[in-house]
C-alpha atoms as a PDB file:
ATOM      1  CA  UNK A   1    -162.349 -68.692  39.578  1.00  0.00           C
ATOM      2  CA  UNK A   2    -163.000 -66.364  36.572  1.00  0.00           C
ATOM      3  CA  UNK A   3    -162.495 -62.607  37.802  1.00  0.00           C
ATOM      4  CA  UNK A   4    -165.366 -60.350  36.431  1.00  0.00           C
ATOM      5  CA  UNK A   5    -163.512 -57.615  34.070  1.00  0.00           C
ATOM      6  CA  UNK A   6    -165.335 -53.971  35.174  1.00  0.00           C
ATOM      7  CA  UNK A   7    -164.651 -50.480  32.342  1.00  0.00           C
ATOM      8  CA  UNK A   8    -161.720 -48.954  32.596  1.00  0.00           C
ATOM      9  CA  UNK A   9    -161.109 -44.935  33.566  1.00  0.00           C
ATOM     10  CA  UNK A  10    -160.504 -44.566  29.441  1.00  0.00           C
ATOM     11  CA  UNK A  11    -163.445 -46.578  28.556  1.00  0.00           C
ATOM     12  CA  UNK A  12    -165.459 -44.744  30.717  1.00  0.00           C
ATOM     13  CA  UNK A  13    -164.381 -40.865  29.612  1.00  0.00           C
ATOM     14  CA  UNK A  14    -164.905 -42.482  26.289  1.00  0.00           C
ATOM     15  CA  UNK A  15    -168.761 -43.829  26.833  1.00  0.00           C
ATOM     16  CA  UNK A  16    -169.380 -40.483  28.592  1.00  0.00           C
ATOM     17  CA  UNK A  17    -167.970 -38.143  25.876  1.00  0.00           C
ATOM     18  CA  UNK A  18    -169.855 -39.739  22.820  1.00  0.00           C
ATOM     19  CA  UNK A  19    -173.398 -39.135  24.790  1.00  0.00           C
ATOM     20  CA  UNK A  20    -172.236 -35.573  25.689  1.00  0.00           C
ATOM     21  CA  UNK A  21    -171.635 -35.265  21.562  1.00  0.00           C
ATOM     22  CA  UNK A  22    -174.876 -36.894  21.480  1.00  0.00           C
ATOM     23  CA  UNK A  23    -176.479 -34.955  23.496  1.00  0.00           C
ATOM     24  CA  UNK A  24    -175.168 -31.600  22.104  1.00  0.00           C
ATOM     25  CA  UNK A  25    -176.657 -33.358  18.451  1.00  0.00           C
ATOM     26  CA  UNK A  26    -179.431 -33.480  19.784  1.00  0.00           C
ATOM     27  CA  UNK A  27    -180.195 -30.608  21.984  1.00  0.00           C
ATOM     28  CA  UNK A  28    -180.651 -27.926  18.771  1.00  0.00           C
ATOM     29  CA  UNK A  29    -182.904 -30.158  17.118  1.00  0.00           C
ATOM     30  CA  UNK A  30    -185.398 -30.423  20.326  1.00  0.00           C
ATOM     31  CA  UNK A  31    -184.851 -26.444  20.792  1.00  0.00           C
ATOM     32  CA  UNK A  32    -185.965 -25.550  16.893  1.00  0.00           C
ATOM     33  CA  UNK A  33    -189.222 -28.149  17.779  1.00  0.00           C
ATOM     34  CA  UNK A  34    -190.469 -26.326  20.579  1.00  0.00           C
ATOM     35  CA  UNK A  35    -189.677 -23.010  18.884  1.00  0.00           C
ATOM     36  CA  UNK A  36    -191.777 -24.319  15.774  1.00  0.00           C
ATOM     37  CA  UNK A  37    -194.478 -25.247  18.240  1.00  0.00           C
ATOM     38  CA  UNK A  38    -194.508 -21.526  20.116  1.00  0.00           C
ATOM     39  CA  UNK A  39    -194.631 -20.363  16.556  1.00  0.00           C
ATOM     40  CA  UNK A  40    -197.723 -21.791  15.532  1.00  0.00           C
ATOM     41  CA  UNK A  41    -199.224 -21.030  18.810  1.00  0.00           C
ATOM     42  CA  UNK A  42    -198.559 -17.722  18.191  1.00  0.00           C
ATOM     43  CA  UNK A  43    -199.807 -17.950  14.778  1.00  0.00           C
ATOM     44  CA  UNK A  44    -202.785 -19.046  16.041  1.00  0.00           C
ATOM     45  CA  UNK A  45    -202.833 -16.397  18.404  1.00  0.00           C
ATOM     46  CA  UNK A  46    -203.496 -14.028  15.566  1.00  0.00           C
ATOM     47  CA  UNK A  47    -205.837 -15.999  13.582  1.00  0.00           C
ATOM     48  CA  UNK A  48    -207.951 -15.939  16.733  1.00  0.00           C
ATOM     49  CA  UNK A  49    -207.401 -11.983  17.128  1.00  0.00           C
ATOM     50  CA  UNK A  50    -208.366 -12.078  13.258  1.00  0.00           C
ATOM     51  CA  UNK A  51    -211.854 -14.080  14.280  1.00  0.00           C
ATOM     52  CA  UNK A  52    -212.849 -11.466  16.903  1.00  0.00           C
ATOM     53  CA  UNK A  53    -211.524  -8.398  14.998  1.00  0.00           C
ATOM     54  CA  UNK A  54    -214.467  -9.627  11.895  1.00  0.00           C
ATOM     55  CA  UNK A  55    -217.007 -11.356  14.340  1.00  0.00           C
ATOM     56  CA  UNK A  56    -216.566  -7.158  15.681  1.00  0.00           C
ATOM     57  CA  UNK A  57    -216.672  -5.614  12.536  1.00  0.00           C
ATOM     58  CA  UNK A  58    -220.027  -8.167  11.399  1.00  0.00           C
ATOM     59  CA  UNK A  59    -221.980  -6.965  15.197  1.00  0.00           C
ATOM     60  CA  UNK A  60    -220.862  -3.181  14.413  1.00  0.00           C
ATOM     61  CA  UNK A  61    -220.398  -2.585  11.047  1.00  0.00           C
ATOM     62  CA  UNK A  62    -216.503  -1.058  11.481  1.00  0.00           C
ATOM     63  CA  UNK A  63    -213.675  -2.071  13.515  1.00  0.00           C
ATOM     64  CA  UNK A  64    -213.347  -1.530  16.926  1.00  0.00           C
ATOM     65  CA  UNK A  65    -211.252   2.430  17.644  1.00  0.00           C
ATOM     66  CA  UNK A  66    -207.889   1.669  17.910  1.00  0.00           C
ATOM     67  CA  UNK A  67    -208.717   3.943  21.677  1.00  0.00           C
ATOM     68  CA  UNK A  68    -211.265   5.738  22.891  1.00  0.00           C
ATOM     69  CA  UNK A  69    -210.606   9.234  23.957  1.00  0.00           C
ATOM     70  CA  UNK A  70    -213.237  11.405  25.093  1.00  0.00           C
ATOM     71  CA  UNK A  71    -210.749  14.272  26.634  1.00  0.00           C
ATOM     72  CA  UNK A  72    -208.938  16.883  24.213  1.00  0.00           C
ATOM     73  CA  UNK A  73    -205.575  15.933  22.499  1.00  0.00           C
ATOM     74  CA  UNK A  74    -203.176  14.911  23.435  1.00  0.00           C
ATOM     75  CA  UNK A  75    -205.114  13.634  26.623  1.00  0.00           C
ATOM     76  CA  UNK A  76    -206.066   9.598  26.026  1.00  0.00           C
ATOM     77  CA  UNK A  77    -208.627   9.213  28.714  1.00  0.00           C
ATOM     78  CA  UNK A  78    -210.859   7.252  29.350  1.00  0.00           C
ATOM     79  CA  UNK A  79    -208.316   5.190  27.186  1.00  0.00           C
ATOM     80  CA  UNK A  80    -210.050   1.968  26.689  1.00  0.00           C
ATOM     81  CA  UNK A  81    -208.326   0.137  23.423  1.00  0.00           C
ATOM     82  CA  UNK A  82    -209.087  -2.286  20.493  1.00  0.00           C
ATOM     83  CA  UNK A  83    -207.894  -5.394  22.220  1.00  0.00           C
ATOM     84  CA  UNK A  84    -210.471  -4.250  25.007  1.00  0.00           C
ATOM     85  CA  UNK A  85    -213.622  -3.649  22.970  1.00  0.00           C
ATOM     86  CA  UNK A  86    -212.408  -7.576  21.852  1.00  0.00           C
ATOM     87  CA  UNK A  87    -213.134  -8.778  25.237  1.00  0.00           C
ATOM     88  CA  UNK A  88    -217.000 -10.505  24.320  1.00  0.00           C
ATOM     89  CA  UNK A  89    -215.187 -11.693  21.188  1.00  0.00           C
ATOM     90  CA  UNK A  90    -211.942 -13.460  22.935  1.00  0.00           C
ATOM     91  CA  UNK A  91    -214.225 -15.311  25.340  1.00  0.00           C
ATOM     92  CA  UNK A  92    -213.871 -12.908  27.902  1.00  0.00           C
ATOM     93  CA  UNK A  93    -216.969 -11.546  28.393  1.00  0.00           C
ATOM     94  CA  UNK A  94    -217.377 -11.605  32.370  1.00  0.00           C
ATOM     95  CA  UNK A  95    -213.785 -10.022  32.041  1.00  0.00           C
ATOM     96  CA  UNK A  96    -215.541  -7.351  30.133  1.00  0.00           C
ATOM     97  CA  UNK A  97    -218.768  -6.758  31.745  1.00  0.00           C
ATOM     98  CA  UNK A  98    -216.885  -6.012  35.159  1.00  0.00           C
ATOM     99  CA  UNK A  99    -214.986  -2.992  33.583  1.00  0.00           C
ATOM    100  CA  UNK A 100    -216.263   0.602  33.762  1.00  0.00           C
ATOM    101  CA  UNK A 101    -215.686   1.228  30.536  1.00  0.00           C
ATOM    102  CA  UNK A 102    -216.955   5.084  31.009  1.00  0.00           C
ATOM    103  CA  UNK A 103    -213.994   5.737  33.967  1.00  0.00           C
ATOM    104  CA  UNK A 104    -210.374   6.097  32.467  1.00  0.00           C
ATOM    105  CA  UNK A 105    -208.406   2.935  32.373  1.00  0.00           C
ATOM    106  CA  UNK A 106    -206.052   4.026  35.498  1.00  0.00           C
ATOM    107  CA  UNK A 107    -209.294   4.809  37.789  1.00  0.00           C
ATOM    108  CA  UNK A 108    -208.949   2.416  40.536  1.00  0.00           C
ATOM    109  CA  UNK A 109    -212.032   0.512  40.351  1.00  0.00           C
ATOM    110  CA  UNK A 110    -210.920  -0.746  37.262  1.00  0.00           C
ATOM    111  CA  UNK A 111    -206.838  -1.363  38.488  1.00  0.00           C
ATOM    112  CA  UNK A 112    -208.245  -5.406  39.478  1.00  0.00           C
ATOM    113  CA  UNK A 113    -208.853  -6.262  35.833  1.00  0.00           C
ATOM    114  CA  UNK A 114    -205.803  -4.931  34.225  1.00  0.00           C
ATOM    115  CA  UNK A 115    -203.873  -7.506  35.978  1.00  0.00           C
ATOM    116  CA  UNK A 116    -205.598 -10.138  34.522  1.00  0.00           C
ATOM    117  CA  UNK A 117    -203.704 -11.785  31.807  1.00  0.00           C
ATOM    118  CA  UNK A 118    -204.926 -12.560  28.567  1.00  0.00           C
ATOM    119  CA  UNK A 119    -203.256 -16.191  27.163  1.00  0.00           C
ATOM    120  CA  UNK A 120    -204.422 -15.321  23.781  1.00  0.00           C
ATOM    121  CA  UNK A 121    -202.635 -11.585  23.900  1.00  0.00           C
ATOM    122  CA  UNK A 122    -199.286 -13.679  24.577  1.00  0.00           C
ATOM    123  CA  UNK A 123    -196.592 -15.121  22.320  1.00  0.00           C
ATOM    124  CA  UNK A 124    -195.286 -18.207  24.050  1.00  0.00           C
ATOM    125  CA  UNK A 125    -191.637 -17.254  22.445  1.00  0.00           C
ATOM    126  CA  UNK A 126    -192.064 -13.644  24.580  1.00  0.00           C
ATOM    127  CA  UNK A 127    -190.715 -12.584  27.516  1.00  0.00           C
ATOM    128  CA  UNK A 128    -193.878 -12.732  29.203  1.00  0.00           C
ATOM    129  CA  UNK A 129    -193.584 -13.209  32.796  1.00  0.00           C
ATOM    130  CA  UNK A 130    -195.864 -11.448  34.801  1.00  0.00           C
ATOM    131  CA  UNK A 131    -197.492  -7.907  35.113  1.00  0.00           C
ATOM    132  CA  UNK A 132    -195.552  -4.883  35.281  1.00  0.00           C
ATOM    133  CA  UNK A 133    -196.184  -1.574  36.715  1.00  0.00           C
ATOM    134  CA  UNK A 134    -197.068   1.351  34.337  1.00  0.00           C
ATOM    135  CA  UNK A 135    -196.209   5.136  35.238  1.00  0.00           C
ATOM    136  CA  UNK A 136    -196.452   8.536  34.075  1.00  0.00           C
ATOM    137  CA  UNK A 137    -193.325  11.560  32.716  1.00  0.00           C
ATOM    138  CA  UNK A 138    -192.984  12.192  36.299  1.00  0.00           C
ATOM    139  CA  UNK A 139    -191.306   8.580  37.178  1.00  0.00           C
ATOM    140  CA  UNK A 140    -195.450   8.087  39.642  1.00  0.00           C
ATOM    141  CA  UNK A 141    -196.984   4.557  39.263  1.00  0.00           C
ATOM    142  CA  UNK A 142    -200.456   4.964  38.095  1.00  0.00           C
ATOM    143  CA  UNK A 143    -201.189   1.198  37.722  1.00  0.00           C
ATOM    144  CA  UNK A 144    -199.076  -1.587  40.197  1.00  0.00           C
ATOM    145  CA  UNK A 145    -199.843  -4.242  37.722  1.00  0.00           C
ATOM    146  CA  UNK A 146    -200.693  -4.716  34.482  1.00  0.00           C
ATOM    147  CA  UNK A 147    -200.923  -7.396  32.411  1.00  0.00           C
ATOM    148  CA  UNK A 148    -198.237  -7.826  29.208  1.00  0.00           C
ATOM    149  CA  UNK A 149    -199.651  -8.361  25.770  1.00  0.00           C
ATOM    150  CA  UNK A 150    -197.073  -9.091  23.097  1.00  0.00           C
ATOM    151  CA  UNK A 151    -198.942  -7.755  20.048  1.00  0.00           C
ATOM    152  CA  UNK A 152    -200.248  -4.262  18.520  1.00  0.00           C
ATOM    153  CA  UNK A 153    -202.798  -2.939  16.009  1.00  0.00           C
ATOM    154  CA  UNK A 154    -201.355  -1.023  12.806  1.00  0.00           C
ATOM    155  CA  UNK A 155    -201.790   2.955  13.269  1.00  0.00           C
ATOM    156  CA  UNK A 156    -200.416   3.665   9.748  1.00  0.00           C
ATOM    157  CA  UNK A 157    -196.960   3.728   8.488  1.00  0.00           C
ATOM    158  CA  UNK A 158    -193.508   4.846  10.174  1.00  0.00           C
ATOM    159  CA  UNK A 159    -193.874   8.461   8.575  1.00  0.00           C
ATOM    160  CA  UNK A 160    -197.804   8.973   9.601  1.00  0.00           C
ATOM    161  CA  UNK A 161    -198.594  11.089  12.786  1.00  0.00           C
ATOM    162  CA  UNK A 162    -201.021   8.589  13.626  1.00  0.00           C
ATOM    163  CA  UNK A 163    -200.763   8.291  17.052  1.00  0.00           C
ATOM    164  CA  UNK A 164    -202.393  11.610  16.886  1.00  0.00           C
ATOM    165  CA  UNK A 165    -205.739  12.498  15.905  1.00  0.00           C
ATOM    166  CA  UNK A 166    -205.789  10.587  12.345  1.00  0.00           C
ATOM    167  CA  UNK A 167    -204.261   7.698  11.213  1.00  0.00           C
ATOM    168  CA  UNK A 168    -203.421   6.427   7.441  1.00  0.00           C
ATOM    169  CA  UNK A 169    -203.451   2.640   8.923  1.00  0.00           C
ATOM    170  CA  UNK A 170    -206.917   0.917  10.552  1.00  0.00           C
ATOM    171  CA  UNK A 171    -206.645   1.624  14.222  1.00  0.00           C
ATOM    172  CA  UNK A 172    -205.622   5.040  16.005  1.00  0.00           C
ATOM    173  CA  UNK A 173    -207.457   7.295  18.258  1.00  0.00           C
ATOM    174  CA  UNK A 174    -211.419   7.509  17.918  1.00  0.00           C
ATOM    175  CA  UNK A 175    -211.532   5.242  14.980  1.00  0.00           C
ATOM    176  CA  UNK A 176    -214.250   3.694  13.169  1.00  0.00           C
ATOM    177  CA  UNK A 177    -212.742   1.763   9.817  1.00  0.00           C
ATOM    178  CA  UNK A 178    -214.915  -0.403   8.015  1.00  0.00           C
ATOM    179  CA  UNK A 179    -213.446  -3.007   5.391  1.00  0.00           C
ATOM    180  CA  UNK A 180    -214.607  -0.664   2.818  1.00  0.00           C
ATOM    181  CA  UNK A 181    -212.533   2.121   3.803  1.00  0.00           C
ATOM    182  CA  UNK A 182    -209.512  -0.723   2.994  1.00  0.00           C
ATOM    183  CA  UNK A 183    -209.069   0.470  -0.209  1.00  0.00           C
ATOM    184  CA  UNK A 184    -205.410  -1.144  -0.761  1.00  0.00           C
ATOM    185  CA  UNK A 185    -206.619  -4.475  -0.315  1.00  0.00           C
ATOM    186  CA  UNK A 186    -207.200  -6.672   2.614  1.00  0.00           C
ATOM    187  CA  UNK A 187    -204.821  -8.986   1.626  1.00  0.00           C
ATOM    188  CA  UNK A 188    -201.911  -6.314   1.554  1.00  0.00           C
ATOM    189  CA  UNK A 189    -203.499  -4.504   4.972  1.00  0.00           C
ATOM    190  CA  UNK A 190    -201.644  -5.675   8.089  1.00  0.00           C
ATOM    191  CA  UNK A 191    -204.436  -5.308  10.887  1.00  0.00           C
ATOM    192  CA  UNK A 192    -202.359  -6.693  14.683  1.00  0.00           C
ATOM    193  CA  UNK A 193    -198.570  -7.827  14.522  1.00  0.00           C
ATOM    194  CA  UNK A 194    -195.804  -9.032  16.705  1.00  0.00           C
ATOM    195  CA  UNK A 195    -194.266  -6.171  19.306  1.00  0.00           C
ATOM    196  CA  UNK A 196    -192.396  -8.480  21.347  1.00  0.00           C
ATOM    197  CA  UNK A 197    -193.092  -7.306  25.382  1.00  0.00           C
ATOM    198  CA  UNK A 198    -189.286  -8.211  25.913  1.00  0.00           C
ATOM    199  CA  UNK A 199    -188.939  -4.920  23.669  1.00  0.00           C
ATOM    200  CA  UNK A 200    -191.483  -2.866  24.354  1.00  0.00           C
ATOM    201  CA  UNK A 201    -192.978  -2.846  27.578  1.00  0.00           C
ATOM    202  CA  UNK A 202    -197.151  -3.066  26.342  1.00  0.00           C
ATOM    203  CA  UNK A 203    -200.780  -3.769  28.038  1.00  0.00           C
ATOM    204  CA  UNK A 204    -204.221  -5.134  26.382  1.00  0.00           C
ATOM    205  CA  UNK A 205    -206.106  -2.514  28.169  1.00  0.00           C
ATOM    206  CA  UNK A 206    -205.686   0.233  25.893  1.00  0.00           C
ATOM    207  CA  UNK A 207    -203.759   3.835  26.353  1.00  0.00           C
ATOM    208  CA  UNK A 208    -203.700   5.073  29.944  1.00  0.00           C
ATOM    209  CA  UNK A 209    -203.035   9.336  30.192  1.00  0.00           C
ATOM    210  CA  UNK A 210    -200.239  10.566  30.028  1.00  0.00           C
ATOM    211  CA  UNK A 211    -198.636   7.088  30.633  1.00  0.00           C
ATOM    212  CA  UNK A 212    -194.933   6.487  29.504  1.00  0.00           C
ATOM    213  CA  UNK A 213    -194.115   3.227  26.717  1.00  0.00           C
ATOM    214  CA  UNK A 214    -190.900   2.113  27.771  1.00  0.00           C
ATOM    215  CA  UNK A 215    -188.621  -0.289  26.626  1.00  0.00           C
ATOM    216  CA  UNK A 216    -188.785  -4.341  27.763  1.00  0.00           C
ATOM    217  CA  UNK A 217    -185.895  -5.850  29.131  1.00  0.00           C
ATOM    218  CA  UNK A 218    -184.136  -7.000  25.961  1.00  0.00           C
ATOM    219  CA  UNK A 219    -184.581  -3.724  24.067  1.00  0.00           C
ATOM    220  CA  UNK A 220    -181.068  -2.862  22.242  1.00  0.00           C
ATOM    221  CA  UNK A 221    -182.289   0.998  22.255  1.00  0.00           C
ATOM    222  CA  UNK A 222    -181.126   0.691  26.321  1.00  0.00           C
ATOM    223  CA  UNK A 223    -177.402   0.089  24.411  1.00  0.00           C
ATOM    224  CA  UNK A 224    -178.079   3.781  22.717  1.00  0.00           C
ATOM    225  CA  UNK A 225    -176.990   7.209  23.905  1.00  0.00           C
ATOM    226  CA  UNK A 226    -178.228  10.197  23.773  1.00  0.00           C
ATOM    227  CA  UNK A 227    -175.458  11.580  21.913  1.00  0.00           C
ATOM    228  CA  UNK A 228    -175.758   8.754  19.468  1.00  0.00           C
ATOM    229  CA  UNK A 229    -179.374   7.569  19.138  1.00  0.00           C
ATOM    230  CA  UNK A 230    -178.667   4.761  16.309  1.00  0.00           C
ATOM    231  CA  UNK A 231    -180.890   1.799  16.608  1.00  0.00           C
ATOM    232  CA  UNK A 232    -178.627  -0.966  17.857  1.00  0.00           C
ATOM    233  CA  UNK A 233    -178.906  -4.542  16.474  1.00  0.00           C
ATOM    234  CA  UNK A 234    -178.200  -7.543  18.572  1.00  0.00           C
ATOM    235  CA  UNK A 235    -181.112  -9.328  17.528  1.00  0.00           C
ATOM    236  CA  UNK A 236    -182.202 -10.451  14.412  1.00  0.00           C
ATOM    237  CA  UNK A 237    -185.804  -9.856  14.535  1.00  0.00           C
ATOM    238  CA  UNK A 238    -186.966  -6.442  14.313  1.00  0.00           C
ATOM    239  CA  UNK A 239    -188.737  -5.274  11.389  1.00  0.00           C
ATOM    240  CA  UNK A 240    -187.201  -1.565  11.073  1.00  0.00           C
ATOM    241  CA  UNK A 241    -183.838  -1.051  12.973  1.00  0.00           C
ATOM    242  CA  UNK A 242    -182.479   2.045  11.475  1.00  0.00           C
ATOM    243  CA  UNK A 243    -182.206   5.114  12.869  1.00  0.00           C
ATOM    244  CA  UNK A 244    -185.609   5.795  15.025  1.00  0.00           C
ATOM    245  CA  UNK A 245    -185.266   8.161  17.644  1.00  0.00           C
ATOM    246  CA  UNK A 246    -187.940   6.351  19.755  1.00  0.00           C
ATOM    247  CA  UNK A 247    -185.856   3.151  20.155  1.00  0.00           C
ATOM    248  CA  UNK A 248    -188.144   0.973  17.882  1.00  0.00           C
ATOM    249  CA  UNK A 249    -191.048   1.412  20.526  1.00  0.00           C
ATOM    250  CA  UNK A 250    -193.795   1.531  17.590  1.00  0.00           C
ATOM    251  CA  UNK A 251    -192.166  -0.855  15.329  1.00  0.00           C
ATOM    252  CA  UNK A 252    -193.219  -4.702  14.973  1.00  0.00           C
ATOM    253  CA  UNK A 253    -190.606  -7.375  16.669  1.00  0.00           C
ATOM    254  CA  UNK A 254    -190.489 -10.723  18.409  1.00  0.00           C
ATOM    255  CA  UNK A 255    -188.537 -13.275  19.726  1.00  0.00           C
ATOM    256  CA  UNK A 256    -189.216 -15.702  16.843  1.00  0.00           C
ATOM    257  CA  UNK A 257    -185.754 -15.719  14.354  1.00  0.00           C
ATOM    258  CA  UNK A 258    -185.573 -13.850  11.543  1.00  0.00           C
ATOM    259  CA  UNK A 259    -189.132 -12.258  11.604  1.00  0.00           C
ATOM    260  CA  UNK A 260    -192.564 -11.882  12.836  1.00  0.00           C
ATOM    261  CA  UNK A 261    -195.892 -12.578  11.960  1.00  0.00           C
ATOM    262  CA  UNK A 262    -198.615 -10.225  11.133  1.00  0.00           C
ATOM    263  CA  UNK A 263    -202.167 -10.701  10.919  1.00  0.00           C
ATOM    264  CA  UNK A 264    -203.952  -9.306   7.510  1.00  0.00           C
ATOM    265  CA  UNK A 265    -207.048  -7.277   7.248  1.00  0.00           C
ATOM    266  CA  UNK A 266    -208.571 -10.709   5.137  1.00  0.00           C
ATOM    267  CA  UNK A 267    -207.914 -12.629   8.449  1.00  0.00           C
ATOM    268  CA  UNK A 268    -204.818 -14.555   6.732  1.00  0.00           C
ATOM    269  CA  UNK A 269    -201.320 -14.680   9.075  1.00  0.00           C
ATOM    270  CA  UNK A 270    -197.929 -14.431   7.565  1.00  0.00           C
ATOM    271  CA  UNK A 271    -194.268 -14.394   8.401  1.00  0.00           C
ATOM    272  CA  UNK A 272    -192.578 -11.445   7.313  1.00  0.00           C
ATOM    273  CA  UNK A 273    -188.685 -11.433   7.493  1.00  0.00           C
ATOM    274  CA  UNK A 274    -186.631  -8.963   8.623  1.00  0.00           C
ATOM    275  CA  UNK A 275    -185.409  -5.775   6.856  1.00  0.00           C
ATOM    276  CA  UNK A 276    -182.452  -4.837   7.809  1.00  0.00           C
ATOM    277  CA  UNK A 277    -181.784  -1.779   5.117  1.00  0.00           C
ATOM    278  CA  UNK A 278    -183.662   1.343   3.375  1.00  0.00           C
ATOM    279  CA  UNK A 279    -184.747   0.613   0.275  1.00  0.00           C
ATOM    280  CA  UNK A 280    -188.403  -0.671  -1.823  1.00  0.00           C
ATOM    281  CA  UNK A 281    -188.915  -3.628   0.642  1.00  0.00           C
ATOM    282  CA  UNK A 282    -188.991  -1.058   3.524  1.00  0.00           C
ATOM    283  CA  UNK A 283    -191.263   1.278   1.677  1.00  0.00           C
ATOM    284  CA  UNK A 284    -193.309  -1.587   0.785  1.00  0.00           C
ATOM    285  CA  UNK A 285    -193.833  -2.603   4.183  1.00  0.00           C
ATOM    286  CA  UNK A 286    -194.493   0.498   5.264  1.00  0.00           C
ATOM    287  CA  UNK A 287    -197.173   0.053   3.011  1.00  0.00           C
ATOM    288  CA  UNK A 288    -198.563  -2.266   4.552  1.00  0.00           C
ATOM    289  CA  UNK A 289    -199.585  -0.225   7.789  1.00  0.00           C
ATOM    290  CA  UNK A 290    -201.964   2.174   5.436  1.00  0.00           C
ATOM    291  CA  UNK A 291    -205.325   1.334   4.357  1.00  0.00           C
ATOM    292  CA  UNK A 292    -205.835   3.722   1.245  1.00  0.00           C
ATOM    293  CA  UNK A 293    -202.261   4.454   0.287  1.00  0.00           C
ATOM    294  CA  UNK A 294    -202.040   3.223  -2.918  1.00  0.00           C
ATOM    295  CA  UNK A 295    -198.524   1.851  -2.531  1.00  0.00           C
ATOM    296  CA  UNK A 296    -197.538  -1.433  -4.151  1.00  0.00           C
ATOM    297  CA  UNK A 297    -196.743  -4.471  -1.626  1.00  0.00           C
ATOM    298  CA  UNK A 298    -194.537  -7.398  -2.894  1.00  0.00           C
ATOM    299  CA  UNK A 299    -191.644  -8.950  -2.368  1.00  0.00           C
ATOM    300  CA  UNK A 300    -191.790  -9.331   1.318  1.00  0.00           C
ATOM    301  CA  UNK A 301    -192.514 -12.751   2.269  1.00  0.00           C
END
């Protein structure tokens, strides 16, 4: 009677180690596929914001204000911003007609639709779990939960003091830009880009007062002191990373590598890489946040 002849302990390590190798082959390949497909979700994310941003501008003649403020400066009420005034254009419009747009954003008969997420305000690469609580200098909540939104409209460049009453980019407080008034080109005029909500901790709703922007879980600022506030690098995706006393709060990032994509005034999306150093390339992208700057933009892409 013929014995049956079963794998031996070596045979077996040996079967078992070439599909771990395998599998560690094969692993990377599947992980840069479903980063490429986030990436073109997000990219189509921004062609979408692109749609509603000119389907806006075609119904009132100018862009939607990057926020309404009503209240004297620096005071943001009632608050309300771009991505908000989108609403009718995202296919949101029983999202928008239930807002009371004329009470501040924080006021709570409006605290039910902040929580209310926004897939196409979302980069699937983000860190976008669920709402988050926003709160004022004092450390008090003023809205439980709000929904994330991982990108941002361009208020100028990094020198401007646009987040005050006037901006040198398309959106800031109050404002009514046409295409017109994009006198540098809307091929060189970066309208919404990437700010990663694993950075910077952001909302769709607009600017609540006296609210606080702080930093997302996987912001390298939270390695800084205050004795040495140097922009810390441990990922390779922010746009500016030199010295910024704010932690890179206003600057564009994301989780995609090397880069992010930003969404141009003439609808188009591109994928800008990282600059890691002063020099023209960082002047020339700061050129891109301006509308009438006059600066030249190339070598970027």
């Amino acid at each position: 009677m013929r014995r049956r002849r079963g794998f031996t302990l070596i045979e077996l390590l040996v079967v078992i180690a070439i599909i771990s190798v395998l599998v560690a082959l094969l692993l990377p390949a599947v992980q840069q596929a479903r980063e490429a497909a986030r990436r073109t979700q997000c990219r189509n994310n921004l062609k979408q914001l692109g749609l509603a941003l000119h389907n806006y501008h075609s119904a009132h003649n100018t862009f939607p204000p990057g926020y309404v403020a009503g209240a004297a400066y620096p005071a943001t009420s009632n608050g309300w911003g771009w991505c908000a005034q989108l609403l009718p254009h995202l296919d949101q419009t029983p999202l928008y007609n239930s807002i009371n747009f004329q009470a501040p954003i924080e006021n709570a008969a409006n605290l039910p639709w902040l929580a209310k997420t926004l897939p196409g305000m979302l980069c699937p690469s983000d860190l976008t779990g669920g709402s988050f609580s926003i709160s004022d200098a004092t450390g008090t909540v003023m809205i439980p939960a709000a929904a994330p939104a991982s990108y941002a409209a361009t208020v100028g460049d990094d020198d401007s003091e646009a987040d005050a009453l006037t901006g040198n980019g398309v959106f800031y407080r109050n404002s009514r830009t046409r295409i017109s008034d994009i006198i540098d080109g809307t091929s060189t005029t970066v309208l919404v880009g990437e700010r990663a909500f694993a950075y910077v901790n952001a909302t769709w709703s607009g600017a609540p007062n006296n609210a606080v922007v702080t930093a997302g879980p996987l912001n390298p600022w939270k390695l800084a002191t205050a004795s040495s506030p140097v922009f810390v690098q441990v990922h390779n995706n922010w746009i500016n990373i030199m010295t910024d006393s704010d932690g890179g709060l206003d600057d564009f990032s994301s989780l995609h590598a090397g880069g992010v994509q930003l969404l141009f005034a003439d609808g188009s999306v591109r994928f800008i890489a990282s600059i890691t150093t002063d020099g023209p390339l960082r002047r020339a992208f700061w050129g891109m946040g301006t509308r009438a700057g006059g600066e030249v933009v190339q070598g970027l892409e």
